[in-house]
Protein backbone atom coordinates (compact mmCIF):
# COMPACT_ATOMS: atom_id res chain seq x y z
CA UNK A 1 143.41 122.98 105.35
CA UNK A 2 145.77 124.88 103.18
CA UNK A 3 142.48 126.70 100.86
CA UNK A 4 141.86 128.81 103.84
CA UNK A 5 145.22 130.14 104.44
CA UNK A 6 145.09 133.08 100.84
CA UNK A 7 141.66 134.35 102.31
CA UNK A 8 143.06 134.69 105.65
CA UNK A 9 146.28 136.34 104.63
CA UNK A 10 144.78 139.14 102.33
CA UNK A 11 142.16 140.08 105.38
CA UNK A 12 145.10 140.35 107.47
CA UNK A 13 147.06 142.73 105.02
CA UNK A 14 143.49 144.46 104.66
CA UNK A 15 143.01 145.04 108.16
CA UNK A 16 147.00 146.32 108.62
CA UNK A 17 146.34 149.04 105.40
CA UNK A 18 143.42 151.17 106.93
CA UNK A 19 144.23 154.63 107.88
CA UNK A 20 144.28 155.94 111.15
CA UNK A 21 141.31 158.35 110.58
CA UNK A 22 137.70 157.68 111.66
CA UNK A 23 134.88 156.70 110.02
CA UNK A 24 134.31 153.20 107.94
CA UNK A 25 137.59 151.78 106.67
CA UNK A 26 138.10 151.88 102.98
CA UNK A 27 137.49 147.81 101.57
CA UNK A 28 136.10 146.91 104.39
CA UNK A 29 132.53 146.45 102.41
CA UNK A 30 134.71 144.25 99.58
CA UNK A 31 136.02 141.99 101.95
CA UNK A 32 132.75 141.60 103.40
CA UNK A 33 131.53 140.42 100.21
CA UNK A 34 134.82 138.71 99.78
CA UNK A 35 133.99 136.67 102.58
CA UNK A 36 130.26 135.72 101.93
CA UNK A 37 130.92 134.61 98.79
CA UNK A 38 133.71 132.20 99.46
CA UNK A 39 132.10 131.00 102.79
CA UNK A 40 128.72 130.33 100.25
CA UNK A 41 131.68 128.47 97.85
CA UNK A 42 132.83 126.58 100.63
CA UNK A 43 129.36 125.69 102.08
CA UNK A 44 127.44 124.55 99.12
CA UNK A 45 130.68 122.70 97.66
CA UNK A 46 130.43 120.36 100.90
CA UNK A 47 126.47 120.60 100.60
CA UNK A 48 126.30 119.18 97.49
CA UNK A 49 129.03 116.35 98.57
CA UNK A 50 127.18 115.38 101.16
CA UNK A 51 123.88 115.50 100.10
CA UNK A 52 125.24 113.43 97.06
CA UNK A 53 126.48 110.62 99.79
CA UNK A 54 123.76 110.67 101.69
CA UNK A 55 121.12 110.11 98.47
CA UNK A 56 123.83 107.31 97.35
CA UNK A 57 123.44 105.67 100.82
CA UNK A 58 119.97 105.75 100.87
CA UNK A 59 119.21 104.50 97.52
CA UNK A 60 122.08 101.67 97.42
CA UNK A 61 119.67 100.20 100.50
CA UNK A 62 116.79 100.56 99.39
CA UNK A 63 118.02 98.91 96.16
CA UNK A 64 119.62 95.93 98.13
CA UNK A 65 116.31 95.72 100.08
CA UNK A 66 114.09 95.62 96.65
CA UNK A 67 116.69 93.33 94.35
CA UNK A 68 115.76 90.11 95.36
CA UNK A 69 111.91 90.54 94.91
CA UNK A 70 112.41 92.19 91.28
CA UNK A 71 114.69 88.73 90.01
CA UNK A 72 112.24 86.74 92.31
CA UNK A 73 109.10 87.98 89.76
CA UNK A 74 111.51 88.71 86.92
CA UNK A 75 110.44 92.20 86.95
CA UNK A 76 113.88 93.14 85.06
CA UNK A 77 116.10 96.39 85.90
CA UNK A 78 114.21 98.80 84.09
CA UNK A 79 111.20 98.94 86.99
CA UNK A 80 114.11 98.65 89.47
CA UNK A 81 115.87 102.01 88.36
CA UNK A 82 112.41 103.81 87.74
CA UNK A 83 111.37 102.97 91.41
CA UNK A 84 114.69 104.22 92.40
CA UNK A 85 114.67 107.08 90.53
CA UNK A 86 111.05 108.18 92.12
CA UNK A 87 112.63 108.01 95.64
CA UNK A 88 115.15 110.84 94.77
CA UNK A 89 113.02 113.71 95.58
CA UNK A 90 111.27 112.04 98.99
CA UNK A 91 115.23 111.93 99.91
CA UNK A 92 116.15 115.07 99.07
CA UNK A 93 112.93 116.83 101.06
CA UNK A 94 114.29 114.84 104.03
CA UNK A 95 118.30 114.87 103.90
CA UNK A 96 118.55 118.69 102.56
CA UNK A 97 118.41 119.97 106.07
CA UNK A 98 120.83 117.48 107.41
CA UNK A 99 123.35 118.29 104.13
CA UNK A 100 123.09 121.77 105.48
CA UNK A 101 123.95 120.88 108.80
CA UNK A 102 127.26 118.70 107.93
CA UNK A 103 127.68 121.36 105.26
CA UNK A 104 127.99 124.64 108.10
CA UNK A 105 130.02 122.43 110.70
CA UNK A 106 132.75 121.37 108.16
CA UNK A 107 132.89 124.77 106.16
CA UNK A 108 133.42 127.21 109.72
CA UNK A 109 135.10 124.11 110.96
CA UNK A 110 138.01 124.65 108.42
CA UNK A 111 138.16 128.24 109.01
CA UNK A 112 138.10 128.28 112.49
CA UNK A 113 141.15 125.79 112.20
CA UNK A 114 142.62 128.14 110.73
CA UNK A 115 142.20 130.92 112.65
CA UNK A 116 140.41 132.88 110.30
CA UNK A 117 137.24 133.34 111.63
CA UNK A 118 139.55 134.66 114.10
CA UNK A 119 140.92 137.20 111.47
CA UNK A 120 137.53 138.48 110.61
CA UNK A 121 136.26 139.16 113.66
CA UNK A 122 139.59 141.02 114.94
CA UNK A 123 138.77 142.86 112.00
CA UNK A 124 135.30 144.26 112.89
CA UNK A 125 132.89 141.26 111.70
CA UNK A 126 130.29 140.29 115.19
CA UNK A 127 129.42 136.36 114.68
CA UNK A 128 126.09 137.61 113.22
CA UNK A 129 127.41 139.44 110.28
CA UNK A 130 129.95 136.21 109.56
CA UNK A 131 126.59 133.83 109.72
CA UNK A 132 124.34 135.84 107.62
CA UNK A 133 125.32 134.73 104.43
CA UNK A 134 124.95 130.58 105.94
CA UNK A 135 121.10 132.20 107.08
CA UNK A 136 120.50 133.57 103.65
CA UNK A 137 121.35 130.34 102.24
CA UNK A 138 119.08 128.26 104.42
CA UNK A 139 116.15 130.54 104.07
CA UNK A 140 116.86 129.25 100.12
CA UNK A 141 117.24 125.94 100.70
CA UNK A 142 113.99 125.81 103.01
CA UNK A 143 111.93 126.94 100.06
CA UNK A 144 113.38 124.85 97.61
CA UNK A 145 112.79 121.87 100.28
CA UNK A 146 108.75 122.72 100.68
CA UNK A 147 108.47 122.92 97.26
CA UNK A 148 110.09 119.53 96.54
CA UNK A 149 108.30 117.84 99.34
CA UNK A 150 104.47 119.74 98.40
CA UNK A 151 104.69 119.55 95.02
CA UNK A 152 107.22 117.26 93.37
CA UNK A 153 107.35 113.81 96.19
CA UNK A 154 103.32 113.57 96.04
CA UNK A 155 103.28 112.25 92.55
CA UNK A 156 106.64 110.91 92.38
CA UNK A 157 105.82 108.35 95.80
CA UNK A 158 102.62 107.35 94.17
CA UNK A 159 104.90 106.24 91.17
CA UNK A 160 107.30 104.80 93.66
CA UNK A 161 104.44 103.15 95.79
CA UNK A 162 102.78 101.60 92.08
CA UNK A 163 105.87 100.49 90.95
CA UNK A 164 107.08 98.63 94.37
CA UNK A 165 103.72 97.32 94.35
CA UNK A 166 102.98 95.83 90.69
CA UNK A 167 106.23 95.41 89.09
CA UNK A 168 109.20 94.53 91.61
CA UNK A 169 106.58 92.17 94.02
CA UNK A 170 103.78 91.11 91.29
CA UNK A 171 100.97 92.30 93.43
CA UNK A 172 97.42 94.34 92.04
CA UNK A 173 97.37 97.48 92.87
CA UNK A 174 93.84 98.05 94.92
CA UNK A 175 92.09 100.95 95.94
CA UNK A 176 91.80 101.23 99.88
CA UNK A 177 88.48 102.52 100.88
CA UNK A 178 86.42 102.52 103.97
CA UNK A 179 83.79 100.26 103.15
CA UNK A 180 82.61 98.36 105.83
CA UNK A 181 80.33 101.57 107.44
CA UNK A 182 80.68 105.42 107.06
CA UNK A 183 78.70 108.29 108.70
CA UNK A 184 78.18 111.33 106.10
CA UNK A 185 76.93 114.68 107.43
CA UNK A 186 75.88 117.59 104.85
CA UNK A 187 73.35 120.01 105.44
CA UNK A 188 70.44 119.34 107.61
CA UNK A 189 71.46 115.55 106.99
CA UNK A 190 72.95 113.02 108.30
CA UNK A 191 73.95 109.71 106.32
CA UNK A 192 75.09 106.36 107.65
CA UNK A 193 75.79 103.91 105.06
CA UNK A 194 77.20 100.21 105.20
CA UNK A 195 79.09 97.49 102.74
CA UNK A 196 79.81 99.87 99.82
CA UNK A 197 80.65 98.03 96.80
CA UNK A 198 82.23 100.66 94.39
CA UNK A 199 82.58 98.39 91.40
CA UNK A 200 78.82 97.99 91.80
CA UNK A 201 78.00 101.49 93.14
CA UNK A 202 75.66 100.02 95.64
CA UNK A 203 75.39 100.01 99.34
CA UNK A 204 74.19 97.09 101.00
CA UNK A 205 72.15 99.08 103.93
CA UNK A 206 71.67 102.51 104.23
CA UNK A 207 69.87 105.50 107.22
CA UNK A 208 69.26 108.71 105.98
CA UNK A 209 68.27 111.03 108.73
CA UNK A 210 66.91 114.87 107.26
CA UNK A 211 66.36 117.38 109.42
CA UNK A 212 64.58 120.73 108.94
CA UNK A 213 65.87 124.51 109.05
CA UNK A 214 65.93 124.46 112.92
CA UNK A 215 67.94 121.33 113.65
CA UNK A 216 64.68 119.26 114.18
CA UNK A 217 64.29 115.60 113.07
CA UNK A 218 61.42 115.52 110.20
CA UNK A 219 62.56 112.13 108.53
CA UNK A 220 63.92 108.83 108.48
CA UNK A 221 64.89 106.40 106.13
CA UNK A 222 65.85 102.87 106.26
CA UNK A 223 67.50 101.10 103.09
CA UNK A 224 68.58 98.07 101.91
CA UNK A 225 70.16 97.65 98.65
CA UNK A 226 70.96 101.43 97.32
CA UNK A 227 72.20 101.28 94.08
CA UNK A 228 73.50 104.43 91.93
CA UNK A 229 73.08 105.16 88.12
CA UNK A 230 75.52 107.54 87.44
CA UNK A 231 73.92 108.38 83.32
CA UNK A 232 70.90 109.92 85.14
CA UNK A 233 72.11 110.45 88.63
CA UNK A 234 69.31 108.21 90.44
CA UNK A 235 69.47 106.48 93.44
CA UNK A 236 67.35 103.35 94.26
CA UNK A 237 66.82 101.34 97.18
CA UNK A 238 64.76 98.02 96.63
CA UNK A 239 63.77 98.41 100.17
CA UNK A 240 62.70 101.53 101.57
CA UNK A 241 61.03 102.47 105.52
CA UNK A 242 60.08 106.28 105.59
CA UNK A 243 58.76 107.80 108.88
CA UNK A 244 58.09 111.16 109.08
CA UNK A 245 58.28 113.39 112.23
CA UNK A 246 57.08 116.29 113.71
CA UNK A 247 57.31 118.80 116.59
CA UNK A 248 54.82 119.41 118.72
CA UNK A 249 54.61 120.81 122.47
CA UNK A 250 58.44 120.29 122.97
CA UNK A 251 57.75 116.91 122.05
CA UNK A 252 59.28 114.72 118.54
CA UNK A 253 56.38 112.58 117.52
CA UNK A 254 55.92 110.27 114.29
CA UNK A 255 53.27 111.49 112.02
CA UNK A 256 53.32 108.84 109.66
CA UNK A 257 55.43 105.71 108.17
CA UNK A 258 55.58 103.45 104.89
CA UNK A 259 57.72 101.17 102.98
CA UNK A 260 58.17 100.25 99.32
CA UNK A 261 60.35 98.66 96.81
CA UNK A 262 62.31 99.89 94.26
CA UNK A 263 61.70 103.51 95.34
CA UNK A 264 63.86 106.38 94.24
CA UNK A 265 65.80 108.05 96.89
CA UNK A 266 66.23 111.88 96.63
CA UNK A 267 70.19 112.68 97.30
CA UNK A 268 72.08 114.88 96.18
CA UNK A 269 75.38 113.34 96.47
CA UNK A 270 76.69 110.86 94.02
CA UNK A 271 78.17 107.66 94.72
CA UNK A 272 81.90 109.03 94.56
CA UNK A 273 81.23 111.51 97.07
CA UNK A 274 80.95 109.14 99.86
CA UNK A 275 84.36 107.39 99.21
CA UNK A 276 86.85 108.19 101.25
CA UNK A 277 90.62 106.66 99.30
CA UNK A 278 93.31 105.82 101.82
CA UNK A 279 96.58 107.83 101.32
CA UNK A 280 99.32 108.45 102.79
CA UNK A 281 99.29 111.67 104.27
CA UNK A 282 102.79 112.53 102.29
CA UNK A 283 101.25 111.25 99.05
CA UNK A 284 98.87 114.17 98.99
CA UNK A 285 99.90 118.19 98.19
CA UNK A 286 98.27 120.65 100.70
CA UNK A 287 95.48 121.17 99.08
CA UNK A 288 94.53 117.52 98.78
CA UNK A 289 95.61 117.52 102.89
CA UNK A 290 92.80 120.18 103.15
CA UNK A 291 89.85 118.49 100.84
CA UNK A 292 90.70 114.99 102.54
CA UNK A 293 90.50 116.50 105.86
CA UNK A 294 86.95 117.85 105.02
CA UNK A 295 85.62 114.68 103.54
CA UNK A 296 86.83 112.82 106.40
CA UNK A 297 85.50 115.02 109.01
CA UNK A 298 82.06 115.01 107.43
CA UNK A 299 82.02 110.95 106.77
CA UNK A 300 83.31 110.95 110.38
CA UNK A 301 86.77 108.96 109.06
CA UNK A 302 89.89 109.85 111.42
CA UNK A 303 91.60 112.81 109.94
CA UNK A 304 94.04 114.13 112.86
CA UNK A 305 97.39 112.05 111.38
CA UNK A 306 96.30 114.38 108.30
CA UNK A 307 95.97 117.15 110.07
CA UNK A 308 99.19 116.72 112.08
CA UNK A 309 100.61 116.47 108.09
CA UNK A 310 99.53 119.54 107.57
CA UNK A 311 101.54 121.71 109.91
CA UNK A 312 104.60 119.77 109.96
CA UNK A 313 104.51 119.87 105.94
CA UNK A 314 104.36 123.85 107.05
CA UNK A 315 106.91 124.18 109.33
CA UNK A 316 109.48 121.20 107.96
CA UNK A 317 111.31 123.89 105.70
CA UNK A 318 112.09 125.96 108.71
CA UNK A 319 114.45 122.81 109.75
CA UNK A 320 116.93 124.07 106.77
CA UNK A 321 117.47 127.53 109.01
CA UNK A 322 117.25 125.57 112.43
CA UNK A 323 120.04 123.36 111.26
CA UNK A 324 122.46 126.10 110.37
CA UNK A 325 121.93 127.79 113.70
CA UNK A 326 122.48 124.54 115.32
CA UNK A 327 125.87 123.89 113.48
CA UNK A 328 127.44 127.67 113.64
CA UNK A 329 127.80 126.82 117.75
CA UNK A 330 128.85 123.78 117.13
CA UNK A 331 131.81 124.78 114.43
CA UNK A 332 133.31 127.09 116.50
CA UNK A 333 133.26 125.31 120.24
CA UNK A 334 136.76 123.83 119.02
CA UNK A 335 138.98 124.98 116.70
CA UNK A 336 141.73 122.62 117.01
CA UNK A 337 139.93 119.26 118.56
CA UNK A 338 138.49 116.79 116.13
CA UNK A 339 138.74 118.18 112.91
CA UNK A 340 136.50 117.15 110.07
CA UNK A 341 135.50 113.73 111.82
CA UNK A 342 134.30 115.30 115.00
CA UNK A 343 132.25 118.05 113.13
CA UNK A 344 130.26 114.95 111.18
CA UNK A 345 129.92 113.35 114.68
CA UNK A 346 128.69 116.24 115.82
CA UNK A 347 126.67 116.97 112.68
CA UNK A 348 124.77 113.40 112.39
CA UNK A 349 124.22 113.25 116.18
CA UNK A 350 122.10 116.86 116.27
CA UNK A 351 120.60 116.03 113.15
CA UNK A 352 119.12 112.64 114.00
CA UNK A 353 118.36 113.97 117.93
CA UNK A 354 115.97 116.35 116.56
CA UNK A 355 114.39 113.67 113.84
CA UNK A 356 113.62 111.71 116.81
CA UNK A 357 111.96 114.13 118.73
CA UNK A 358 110.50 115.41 115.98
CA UNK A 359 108.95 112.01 114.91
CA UNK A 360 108.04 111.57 118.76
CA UNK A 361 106.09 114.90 118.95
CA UNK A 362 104.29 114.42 115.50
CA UNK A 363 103.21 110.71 116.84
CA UNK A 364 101.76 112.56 120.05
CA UNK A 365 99.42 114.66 117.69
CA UNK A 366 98.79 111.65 115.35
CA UNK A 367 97.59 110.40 119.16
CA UNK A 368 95.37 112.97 120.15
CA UNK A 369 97.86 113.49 123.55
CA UNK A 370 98.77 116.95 122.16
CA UNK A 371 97.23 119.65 119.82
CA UNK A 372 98.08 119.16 116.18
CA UNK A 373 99.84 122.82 115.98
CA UNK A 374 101.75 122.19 119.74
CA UNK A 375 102.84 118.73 118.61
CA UNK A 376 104.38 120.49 115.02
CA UNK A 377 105.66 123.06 116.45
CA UNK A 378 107.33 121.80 120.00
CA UNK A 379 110.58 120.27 118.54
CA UNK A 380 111.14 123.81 116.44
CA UNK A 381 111.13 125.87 119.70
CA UNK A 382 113.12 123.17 121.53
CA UNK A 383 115.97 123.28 119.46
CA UNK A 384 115.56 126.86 117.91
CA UNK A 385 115.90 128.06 121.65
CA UNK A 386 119.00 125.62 122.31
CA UNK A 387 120.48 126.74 119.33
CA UNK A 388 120.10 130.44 120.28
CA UNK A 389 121.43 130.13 123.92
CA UNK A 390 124.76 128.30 122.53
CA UNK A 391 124.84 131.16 119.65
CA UNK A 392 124.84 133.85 122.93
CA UNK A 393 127.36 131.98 124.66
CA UNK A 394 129.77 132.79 121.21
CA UNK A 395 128.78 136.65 121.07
């Protein structure tokens, strides 16, 4: 690679200038600087090639996969390209770290072909002051990446998800909700409510246990037919069973019971509040993560694949530094064997090793095998340890 060879030359005739007397060598700080910014120029030229092919790839698939049901309902191009063009940021939270990866192997690659990472080093630079600039860029990138993936790929995969739905396969669009029985805990209550009917705002049978100050049962209700009128905020059941309780002598006894019809529950919740929507854990920012979560813990819903979300939506940007560790190894292990082919061999095969353990670990804390936290965090200390021990067999 010939765009190496001027760099390598004028360190060289750098190096051979400095005068015999101690102390720091005059231009020694401008070729450091020379250095990190053409390494930077080198890097993020191949970064954004290959993030660029990897996006293409991706998207000519997915648009070969979704074609044939868009002419099947003659849903036209337009939807086609908008549901296309609402995938773009999902792929670039994913494929940025990977871009980085391909993007360090091929850029030291090249120099260490040509010897110049060589040059620099004869010349005073340790392997940690020639990767610093690749670090600085990744610590960039990784912010960049968890704001794409928090903030921009929420709305723009519900747009994706709408549009894949209604206009490329001719389908309604419904709102998934738990309806068939929920369990609702506030304070000092318990609610367990079945067949919810949100177009109605009813619930087909209802318990409502209230409890008093000290954690003692003082009521239960039984109801059939709880309907909600959200202009003035009423509940009524046409079927109500009351039976009071009390505590006496260590003992829970009934003091009293009656039933009526169309009797006007007391509760403080409204109708929305005990609908739970089904969504995609990466369809939700992490603040949504961390409402959801609550909601579902107090209607007793399964939360811990949102949970799980939660960290690795965390600690997913940290892959953008992890991958440039992993690659600086990696660049250097062979200067003349391979070339550019074996560094994207090398490059797709650690990148896609550590998607699949990291998709393995998150499905153990989706599981409930491991700890939410363990399960996020395992794969990071896995490879960041692997990719330190190879980076202290270069020093």
């Amino acid at each position: 690679m010939l765009i190496y060879r001027p760099l390598q030359s004028s360190y060289l005739n750098l190096s051979r200038s400095r005068p015999a007397a101690t102390g720091p060598a005059p231009g020694r700080k401008s070729t450091v600087r020379i250095y990190s910014r053409y390494l930077l120029k080198e890097m993020l030229t191949i970064f954004a090639l290959s993030l660029l092919a990897l996006v293409s790839i991706y998207l000519l698939v997915d648009f070969f996969a979704k074609v044939d049901n868009a002419m099947e309902n003659h849903a036209g191009w337009l939807p086609l390209f908008l549901f296309l063009l609402n995938q773009v940021p999902f792929i670039l939270g994913k494929f940025i770290p990977l871009a980085l990866l391909l993007a360090t192997m091929l850029s030291l690659g090249g120099m260490a072909q040509n010897n110049e990472i060589v040059a620099f080093q004869a010349g005073g630079l340790s392997l940690f002051r020639l990767a610093l600039p690749l670090a600085g860029a990744g610590v960039v990138m990784a912010f960049v990446t968890f704001a794409i993936n928090n903030n921009i790929v929420p709305v723009t995969s519900l747009k994706a998800d709408h549009l894949k739905t209604v206009s490329i396969r001719g389908n309604k669009e419904k709102n998934l909700y738990n309806l068939k029985s929920l369990w609702y805990t506030g304070r000092n209550k318990i609610y367990y409510f079945a067949d919810l009917d949100p177009a109605r705002r009813s619930i087909g049978r209802a318990r409502l246990y209230r409890f008093s100050p000290d954690h003692r049962l003082k009521q239960r209700l039984d109801l059939e037919n709880l309907t909600y009128n959200p202009a003035k905020h009423e509940w009524t059941a046409a079927r109500a069973q009351i039976r009071e309780f009390t505590f006496n002598n260590g003992f829970t006894n009934v003091s009293g019971y009656h039933q009526s019809h169309n009797r006007k529950i007391a509760i403080s919740e409204r109708f929305r509040d005990f609908l739970v929507p089904r969504i995609e854990p990466d369809r939700m920012t992490l603040k949504k993560l961390e409402k959801y979560i609550s909601k579902a813990r107090s209607t007793g819903l399964p939360y811990m694949k949102y949970t799980v979300e939660v960290y690795n939506r965390l600690l997913y940007p940290c892959s953008c530094v992890l991958m440039i560790l992993l690659a600086i190894p990696f660049s250097l292990s062979s200067r003349r064997s391979g070339g550019a082919a074996r560094g994207i061999a090398v490059s797709l095969g650690l990148g896609f090793s550590f998607w699949v353990v990291l998709s393995i670990s998150l499905a153990l804390g989706q599981g409930r095998l491991v700890s939410p936290l363990a399960a996020a965090v395992a794969p990071y200390l896995l490879y960041g340890g692997f990719a330190l021990y190879m980076l202290r067999q270069k020093v």
